[in-house]
N, C-alpha and C. Protein backbone atom coordinates (compact mmCIF):
# COMPACT_ATOMS: atom_id res chain seq x y z
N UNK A 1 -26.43 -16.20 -5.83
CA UNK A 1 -25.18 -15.47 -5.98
C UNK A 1 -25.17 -14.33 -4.96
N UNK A 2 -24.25 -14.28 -4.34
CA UNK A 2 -24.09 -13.09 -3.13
C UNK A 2 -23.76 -11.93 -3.73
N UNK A 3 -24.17 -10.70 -2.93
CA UNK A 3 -23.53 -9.29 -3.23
C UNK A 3 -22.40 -9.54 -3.97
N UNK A 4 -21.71 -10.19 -3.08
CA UNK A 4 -19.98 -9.39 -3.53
C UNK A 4 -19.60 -10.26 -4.89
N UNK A 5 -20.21 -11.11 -5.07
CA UNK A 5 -20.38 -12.04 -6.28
C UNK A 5 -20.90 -11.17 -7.95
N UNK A 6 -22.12 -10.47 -7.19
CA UNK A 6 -22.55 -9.50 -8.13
C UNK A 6 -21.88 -8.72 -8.54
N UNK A 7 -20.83 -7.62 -7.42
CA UNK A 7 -20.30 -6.85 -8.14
C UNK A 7 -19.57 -7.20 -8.60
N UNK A 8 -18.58 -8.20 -8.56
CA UNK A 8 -17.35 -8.52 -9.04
C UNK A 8 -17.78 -8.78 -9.98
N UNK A 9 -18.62 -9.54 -11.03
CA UNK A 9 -18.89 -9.80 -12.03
C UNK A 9 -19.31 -8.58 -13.19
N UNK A 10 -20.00 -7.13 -11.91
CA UNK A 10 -20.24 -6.57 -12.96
C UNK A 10 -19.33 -5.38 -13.06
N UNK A 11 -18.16 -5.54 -11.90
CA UNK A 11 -16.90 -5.17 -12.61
C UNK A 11 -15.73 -5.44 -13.58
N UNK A 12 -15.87 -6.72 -13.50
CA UNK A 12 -15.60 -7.58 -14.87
C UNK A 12 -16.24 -6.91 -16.33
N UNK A 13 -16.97 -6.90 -16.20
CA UNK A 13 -18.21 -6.58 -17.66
C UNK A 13 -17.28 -5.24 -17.84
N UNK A 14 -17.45 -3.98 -16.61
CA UNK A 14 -17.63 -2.68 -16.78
C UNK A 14 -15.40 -2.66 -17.58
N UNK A 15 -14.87 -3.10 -16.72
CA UNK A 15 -13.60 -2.97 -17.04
C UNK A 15 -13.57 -3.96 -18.67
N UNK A 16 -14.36 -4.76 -19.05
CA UNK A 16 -13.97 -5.62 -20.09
C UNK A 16 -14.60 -4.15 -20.99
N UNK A 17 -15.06 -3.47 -20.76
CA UNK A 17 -15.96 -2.41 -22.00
C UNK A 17 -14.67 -1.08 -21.89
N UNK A 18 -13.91 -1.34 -21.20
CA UNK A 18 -13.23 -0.16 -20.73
C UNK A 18 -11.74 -0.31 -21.27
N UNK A 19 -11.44 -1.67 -21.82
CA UNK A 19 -9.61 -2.62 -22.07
C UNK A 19 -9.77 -1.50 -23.59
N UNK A 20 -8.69 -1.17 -23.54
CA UNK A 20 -7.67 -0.98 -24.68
C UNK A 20 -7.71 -1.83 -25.92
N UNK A 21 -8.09 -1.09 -27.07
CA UNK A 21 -8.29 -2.19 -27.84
C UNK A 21 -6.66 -2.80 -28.26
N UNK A 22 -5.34 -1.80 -27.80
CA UNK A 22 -4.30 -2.30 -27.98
C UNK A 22 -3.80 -3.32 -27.50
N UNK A 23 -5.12 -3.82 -26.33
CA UNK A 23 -4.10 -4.73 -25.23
C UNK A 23 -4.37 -5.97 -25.96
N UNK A 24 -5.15 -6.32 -27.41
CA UNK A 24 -4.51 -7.23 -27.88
C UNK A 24 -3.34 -7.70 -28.83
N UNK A 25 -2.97 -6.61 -29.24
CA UNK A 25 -1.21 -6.31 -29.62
C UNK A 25 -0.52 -7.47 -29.59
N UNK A 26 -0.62 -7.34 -27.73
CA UNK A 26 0.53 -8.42 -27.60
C UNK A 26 0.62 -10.20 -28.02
N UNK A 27 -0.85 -10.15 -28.60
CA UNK A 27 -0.76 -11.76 -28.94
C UNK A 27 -0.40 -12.35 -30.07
N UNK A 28 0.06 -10.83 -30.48
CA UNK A 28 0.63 -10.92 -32.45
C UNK A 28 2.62 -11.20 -32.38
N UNK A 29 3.02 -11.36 -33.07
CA UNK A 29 4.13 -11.56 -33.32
C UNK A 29 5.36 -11.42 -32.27
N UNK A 30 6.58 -11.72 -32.07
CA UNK A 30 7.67 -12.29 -31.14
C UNK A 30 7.49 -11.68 -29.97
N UNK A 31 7.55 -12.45 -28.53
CA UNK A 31 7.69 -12.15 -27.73
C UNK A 31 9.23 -12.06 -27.00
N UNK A 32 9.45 -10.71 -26.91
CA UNK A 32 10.79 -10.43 -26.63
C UNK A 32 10.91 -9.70 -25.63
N UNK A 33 10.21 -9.20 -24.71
CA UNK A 33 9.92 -8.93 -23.22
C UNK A 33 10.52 -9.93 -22.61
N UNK A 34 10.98 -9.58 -21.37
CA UNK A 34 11.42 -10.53 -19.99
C UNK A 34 10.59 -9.92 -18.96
N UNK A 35 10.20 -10.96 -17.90
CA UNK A 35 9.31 -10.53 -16.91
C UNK A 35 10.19 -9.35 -16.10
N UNK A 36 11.38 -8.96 -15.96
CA UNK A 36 12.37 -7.85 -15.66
C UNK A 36 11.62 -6.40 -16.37
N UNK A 37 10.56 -6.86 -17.62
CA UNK A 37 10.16 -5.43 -17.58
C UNK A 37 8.77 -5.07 -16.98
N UNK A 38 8.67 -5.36 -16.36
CA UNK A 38 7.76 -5.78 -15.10
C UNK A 38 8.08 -4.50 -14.19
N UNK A 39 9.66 -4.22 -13.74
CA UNK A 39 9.93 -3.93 -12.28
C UNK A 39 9.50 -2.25 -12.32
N UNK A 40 8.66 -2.49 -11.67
CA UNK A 40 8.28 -0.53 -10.96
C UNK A 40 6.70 -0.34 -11.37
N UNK A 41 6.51 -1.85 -12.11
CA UNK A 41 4.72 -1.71 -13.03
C UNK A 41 4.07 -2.06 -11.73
N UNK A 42 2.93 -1.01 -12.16
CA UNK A 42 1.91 -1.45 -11.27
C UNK A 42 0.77 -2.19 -11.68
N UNK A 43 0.60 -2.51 -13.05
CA UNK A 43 -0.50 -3.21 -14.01
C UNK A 43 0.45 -3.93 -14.82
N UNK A 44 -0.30 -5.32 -15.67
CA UNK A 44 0.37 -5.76 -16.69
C UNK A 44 -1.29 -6.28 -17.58
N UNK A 45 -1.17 -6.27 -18.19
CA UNK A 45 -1.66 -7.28 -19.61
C UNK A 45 -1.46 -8.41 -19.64
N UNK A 46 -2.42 -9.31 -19.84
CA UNK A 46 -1.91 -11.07 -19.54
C UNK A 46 -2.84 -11.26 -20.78
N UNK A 47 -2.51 -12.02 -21.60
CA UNK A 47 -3.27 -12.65 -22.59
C UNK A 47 -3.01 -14.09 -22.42
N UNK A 48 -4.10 -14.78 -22.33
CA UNK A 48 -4.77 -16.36 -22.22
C UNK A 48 -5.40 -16.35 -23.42
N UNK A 49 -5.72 -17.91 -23.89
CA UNK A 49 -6.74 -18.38 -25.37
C UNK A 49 -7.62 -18.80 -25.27
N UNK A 50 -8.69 -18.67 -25.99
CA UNK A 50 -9.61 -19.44 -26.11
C UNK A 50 -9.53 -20.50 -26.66
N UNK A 51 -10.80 -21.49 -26.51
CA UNK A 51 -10.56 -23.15 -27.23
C UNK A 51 -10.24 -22.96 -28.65
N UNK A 52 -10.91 -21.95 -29.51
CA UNK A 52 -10.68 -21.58 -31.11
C UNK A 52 -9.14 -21.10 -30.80
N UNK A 53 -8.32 -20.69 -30.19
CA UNK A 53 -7.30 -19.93 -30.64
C UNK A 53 -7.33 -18.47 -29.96
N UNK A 54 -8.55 -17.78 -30.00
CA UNK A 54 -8.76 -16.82 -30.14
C UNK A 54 -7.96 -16.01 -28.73
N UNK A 55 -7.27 -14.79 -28.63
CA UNK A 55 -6.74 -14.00 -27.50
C UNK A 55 -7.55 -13.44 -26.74
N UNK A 56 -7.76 -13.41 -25.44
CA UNK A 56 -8.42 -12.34 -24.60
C UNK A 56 -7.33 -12.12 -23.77
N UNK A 57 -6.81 -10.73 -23.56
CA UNK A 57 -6.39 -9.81 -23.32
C UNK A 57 -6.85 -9.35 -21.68
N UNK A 58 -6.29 -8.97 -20.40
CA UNK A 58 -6.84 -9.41 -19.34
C UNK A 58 -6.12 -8.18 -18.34
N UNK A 59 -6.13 -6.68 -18.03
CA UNK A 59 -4.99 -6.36 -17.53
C UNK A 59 -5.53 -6.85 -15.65
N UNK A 60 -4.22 -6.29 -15.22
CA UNK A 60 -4.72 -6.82 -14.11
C UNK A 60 -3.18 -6.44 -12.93
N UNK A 61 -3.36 -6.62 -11.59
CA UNK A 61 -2.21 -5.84 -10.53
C UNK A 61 -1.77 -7.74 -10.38
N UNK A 62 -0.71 -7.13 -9.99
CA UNK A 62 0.73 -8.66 -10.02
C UNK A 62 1.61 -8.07 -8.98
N UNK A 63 2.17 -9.60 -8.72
CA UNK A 63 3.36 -9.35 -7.68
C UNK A 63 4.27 -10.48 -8.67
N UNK A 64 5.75 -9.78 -8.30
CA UNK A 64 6.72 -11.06 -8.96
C UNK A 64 7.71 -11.01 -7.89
N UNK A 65 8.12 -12.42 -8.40
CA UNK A 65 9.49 -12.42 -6.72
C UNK A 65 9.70 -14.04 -8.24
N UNK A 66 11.14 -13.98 -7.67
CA UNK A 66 12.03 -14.90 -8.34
C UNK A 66 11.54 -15.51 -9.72
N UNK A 67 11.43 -14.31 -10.14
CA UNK A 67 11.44 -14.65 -12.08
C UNK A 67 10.09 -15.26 -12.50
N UNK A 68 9.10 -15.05 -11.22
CA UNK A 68 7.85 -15.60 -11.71
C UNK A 68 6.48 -14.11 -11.17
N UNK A 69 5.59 -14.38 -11.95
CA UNK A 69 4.66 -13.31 -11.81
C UNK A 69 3.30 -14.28 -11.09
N UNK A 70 2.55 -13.31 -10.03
CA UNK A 70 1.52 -14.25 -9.31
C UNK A 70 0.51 -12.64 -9.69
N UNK A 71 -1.04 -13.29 -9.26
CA UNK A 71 -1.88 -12.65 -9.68
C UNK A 71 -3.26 -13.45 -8.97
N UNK A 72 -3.94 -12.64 -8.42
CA UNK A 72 -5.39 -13.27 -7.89
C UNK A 72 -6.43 -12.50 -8.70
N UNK A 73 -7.53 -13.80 -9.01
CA UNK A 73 -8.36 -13.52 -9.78
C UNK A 73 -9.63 -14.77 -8.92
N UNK A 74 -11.13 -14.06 -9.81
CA UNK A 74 -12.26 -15.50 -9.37
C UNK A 74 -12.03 -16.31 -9.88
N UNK A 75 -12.26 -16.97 -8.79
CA UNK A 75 -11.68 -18.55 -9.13
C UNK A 75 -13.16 -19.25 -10.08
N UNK A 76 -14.29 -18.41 -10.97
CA UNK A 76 -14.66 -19.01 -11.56
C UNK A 76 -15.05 -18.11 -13.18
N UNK A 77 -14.10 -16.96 -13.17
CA UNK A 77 -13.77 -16.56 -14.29
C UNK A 77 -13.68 -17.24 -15.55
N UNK A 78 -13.77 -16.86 -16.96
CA UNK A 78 -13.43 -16.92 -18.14
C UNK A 78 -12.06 -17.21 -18.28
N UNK A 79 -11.52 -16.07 -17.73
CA UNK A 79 -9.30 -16.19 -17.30
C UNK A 79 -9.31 -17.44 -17.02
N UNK A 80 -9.60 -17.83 -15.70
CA UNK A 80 -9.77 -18.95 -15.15
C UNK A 80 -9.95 -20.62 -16.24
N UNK A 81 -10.80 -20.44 -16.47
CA UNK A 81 -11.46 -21.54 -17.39
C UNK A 81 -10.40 -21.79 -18.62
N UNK A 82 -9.66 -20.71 -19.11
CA UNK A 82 -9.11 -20.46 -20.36
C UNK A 82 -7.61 -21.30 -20.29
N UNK A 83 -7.14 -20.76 -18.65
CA UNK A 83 -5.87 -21.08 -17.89
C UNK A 83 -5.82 -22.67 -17.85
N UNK A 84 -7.23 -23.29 -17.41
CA UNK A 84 -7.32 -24.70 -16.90
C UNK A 84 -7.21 -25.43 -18.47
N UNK A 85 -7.64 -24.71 -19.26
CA UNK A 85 -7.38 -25.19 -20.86
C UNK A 85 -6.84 -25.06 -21.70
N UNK A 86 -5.45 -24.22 -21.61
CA UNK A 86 -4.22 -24.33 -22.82
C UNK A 86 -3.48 -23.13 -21.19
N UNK A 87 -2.49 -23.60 -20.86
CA UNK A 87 -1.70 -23.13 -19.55
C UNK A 87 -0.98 -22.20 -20.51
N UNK A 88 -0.41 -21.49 -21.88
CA UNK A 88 -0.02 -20.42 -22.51
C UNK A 88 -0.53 -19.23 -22.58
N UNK A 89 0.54 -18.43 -22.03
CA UNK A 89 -0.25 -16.87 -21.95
C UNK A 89 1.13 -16.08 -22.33
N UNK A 90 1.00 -14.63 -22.67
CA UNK A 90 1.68 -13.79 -22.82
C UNK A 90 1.50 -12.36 -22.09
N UNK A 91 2.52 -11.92 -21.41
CA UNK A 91 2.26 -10.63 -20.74
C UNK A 91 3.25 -9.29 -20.75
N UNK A 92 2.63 -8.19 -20.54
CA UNK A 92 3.43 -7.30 -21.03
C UNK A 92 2.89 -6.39 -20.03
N UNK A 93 4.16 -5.47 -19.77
CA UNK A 93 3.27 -4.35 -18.98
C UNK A 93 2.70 -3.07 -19.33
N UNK A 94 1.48 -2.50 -18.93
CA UNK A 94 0.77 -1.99 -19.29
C UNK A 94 0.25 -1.57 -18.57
N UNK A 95 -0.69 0.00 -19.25
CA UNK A 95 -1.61 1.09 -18.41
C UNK A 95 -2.72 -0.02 -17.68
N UNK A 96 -3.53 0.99 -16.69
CA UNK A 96 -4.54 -0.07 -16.29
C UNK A 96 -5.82 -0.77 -16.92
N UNK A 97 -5.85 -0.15 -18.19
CA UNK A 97 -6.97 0.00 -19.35
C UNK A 97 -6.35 -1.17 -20.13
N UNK A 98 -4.86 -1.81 -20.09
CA UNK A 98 -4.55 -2.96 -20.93
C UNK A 98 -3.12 -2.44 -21.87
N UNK A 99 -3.17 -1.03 -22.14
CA UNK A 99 -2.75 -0.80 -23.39
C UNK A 99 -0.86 -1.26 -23.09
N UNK A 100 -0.68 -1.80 -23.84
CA UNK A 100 0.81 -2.17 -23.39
C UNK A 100 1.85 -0.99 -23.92
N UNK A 101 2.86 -1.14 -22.51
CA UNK A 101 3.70 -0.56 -22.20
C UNK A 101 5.61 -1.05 -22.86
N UNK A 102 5.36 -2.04 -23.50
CA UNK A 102 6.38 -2.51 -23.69
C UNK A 102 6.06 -3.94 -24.31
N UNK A 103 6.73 -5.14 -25.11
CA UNK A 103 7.43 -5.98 -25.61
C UNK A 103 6.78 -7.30 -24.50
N UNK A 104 5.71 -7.90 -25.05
CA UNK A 104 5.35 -9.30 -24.04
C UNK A 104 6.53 -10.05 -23.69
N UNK A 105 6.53 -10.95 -22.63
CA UNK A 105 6.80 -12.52 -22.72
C UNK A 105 5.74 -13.65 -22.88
N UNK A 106 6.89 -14.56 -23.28
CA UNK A 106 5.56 -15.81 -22.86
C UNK A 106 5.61 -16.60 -21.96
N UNK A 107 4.44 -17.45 -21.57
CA UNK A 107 4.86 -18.10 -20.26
C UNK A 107 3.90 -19.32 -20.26
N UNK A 108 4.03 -19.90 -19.07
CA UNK A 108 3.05 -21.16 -18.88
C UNK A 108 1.98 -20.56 -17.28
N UNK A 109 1.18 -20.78 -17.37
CA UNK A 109 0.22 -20.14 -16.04
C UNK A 109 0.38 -22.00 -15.33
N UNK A 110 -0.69 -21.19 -14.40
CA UNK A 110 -0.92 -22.57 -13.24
C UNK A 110 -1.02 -21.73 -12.01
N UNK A 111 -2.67 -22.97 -11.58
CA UNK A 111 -3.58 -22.53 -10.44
C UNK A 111 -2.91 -22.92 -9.33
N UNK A 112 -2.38 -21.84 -8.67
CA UNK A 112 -1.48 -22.68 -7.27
C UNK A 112 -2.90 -23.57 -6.57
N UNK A 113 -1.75 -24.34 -5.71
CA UNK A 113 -2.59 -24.96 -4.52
C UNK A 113 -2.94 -23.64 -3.45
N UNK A 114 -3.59 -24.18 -2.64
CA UNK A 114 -4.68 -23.03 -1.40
C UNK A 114 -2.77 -23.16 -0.53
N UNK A 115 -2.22 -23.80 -0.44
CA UNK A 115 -1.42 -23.84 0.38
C UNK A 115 0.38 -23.33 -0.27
N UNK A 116 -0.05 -22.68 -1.19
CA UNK A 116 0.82 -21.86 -1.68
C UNK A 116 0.52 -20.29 -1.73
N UNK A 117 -1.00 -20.33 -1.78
CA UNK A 117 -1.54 -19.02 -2.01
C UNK A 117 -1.15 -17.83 -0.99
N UNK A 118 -0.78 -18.16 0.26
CA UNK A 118 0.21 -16.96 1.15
C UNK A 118 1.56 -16.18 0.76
N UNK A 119 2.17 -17.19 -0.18
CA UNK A 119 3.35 -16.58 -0.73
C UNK A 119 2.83 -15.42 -2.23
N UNK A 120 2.40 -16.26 -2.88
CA UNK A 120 1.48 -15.36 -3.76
C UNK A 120 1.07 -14.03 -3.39
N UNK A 121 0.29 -14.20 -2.27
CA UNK A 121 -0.27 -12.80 -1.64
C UNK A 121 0.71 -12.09 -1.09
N UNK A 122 1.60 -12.71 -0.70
CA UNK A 122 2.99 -11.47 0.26
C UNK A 122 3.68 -10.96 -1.28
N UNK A 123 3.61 -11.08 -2.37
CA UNK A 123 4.44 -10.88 -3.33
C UNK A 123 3.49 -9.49 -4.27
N UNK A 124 1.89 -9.90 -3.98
CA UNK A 124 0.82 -8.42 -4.35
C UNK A 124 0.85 -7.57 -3.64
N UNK A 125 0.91 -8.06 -2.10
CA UNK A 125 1.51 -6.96 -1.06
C UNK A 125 2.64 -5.86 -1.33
N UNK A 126 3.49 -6.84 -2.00
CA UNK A 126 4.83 -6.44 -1.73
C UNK A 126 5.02 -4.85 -2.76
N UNK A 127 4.06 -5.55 -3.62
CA UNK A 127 3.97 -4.45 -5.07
C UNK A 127 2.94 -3.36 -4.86
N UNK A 128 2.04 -3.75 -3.85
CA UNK A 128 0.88 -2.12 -3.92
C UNK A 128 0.76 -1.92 -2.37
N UNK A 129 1.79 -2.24 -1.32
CA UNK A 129 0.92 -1.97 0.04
C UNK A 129 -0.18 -2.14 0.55
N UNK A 130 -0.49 -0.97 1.26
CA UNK A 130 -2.05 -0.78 2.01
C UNK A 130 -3.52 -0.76 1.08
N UNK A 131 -2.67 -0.19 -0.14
CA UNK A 131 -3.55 -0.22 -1.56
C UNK A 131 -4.22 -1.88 -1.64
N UNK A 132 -3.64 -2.90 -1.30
CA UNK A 132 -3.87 -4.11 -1.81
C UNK A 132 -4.50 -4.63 -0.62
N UNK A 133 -4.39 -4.10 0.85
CA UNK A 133 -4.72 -4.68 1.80
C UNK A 133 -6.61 -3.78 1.85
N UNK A 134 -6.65 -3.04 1.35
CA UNK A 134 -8.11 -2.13 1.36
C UNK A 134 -8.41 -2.93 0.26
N UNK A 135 -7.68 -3.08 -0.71
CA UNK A 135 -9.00 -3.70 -1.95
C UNK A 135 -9.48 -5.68 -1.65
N UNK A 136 -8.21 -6.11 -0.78
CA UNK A 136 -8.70 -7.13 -0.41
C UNK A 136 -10.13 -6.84 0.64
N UNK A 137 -10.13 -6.13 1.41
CA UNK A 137 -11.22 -6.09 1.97
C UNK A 137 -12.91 -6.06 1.26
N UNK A 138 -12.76 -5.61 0.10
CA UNK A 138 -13.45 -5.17 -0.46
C UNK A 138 -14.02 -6.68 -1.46
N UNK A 139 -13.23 -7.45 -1.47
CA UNK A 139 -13.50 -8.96 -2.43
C UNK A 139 -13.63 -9.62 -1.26
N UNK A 140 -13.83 -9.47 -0.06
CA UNK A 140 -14.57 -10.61 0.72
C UNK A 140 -15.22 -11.30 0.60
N UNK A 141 -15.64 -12.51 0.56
CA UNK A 141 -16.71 -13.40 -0.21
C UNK A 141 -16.96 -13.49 -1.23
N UNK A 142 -15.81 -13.36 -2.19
CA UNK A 142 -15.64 -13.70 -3.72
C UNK A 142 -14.58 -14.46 -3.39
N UNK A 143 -14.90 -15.84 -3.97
CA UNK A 143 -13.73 -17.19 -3.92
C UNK A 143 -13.57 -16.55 -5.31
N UNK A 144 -11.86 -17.27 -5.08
CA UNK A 144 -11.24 -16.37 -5.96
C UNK A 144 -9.61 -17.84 -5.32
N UNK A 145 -8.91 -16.93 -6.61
CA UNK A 145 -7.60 -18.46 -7.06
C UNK A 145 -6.11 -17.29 -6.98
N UNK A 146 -5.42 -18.37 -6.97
CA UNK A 146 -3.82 -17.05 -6.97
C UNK A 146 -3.26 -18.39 -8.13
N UNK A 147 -2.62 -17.15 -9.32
CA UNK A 147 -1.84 -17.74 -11.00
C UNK A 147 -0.70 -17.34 -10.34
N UNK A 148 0.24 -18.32 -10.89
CA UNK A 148 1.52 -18.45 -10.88
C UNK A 148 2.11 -18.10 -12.52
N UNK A 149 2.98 -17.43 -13.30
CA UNK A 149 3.30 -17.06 -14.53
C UNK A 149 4.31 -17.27 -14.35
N UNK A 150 5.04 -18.71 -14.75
CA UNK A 150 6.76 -18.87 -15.39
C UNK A 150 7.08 -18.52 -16.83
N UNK A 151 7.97 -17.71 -17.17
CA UNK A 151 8.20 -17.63 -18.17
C UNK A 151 8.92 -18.70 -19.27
N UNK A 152 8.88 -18.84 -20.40
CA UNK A 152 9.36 -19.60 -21.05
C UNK A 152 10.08 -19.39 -22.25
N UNK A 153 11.00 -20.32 -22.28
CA UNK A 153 11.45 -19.93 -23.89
C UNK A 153 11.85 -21.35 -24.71
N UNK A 154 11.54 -21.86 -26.08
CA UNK A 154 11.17 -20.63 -26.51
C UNK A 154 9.58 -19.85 -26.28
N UNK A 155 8.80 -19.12 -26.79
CA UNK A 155 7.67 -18.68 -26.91
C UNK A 155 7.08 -19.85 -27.42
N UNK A 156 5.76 -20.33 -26.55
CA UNK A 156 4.89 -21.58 -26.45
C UNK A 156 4.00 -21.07 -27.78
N UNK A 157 3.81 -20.01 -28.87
CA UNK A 157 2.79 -20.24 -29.69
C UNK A 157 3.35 -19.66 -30.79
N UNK A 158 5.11 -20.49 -30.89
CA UNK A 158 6.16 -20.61 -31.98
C UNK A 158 6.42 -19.47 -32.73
N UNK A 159 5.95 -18.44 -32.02
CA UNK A 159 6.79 -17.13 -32.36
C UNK A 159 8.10 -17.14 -31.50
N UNK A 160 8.74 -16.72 -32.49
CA UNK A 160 10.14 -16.35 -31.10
C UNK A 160 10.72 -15.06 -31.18
């Protein structure tokens, strides 16, 4: 496992000890958020499932452009693994600690192709600047995936 492999993982750990215990809130009852409450956030809350059911809660920096939310993460994450196994998630926006800011939606995820992943990235750009172009530098040699978040209705886990 390389450096940059290391830390990323044990920034994972350090931020998973650090989430809001509110940021699982959002996996309880109707999702009545639109990704519109999104606009001016600089963090959101994404909740994915586990194989039991169970919520993990995920905050994390996003770009949205035409009614869909994108997001880069390691491409051999827990998120990851969770995404490839029930594509339902819910997101809301929120402090950077998770704690939500407002009313989830729900949505369906999906791992773009490598040949979509430029649009993805002009859309994280678009939302943090130079901020996003320094922290990319910094995940160099961490393979890593870009999520696509369509929203849906009704709500995929029959709350509405």
């Amino acid at each position: 496992m390389s450096l940059a492999e290391r830390l990323a993982k044990a920034s994972d750990r350090m931020y998973d000890r650090l989430r809001s215990s509110k940021a699982f809130d959002i996996a309880e009852g109707p999702a009545t958020g639109t990704i519109d409450d999104l606009r001016g956030r600089k963090y959101c809350v994404l909740v994915t499932y586990r194989r039991n059911g169970d919520p993990m809660p995920s905050p994390l920096w996003f770009g949205t452009r035409n009614s869909k939310l994108y997001f880069q993460t390691g491409a051999t994450t827990a998120k990851v693994k969770r995404i490839r196994h029930n594509t339902a998630v819910r997101v809301a926006p929120a402090t950077t600690r998770g704690r939500p800011l407002g009313p989830p939606f729900a949505g369906r995820a999906r791992i773009l192709p490598a040949a979509e992943e430029p649009e993805a990235e002009r859309w994280l750009q678009a939302n943090y600047g130079i901020g996003r172009r320094i922290y990319s530098l910094f995940g160099r040699g961490v393979e890593s995936v870009y999520v696509e978040v369509v929203p849906t209705t009704p709500d995929p886990s029959g709350d509405n």
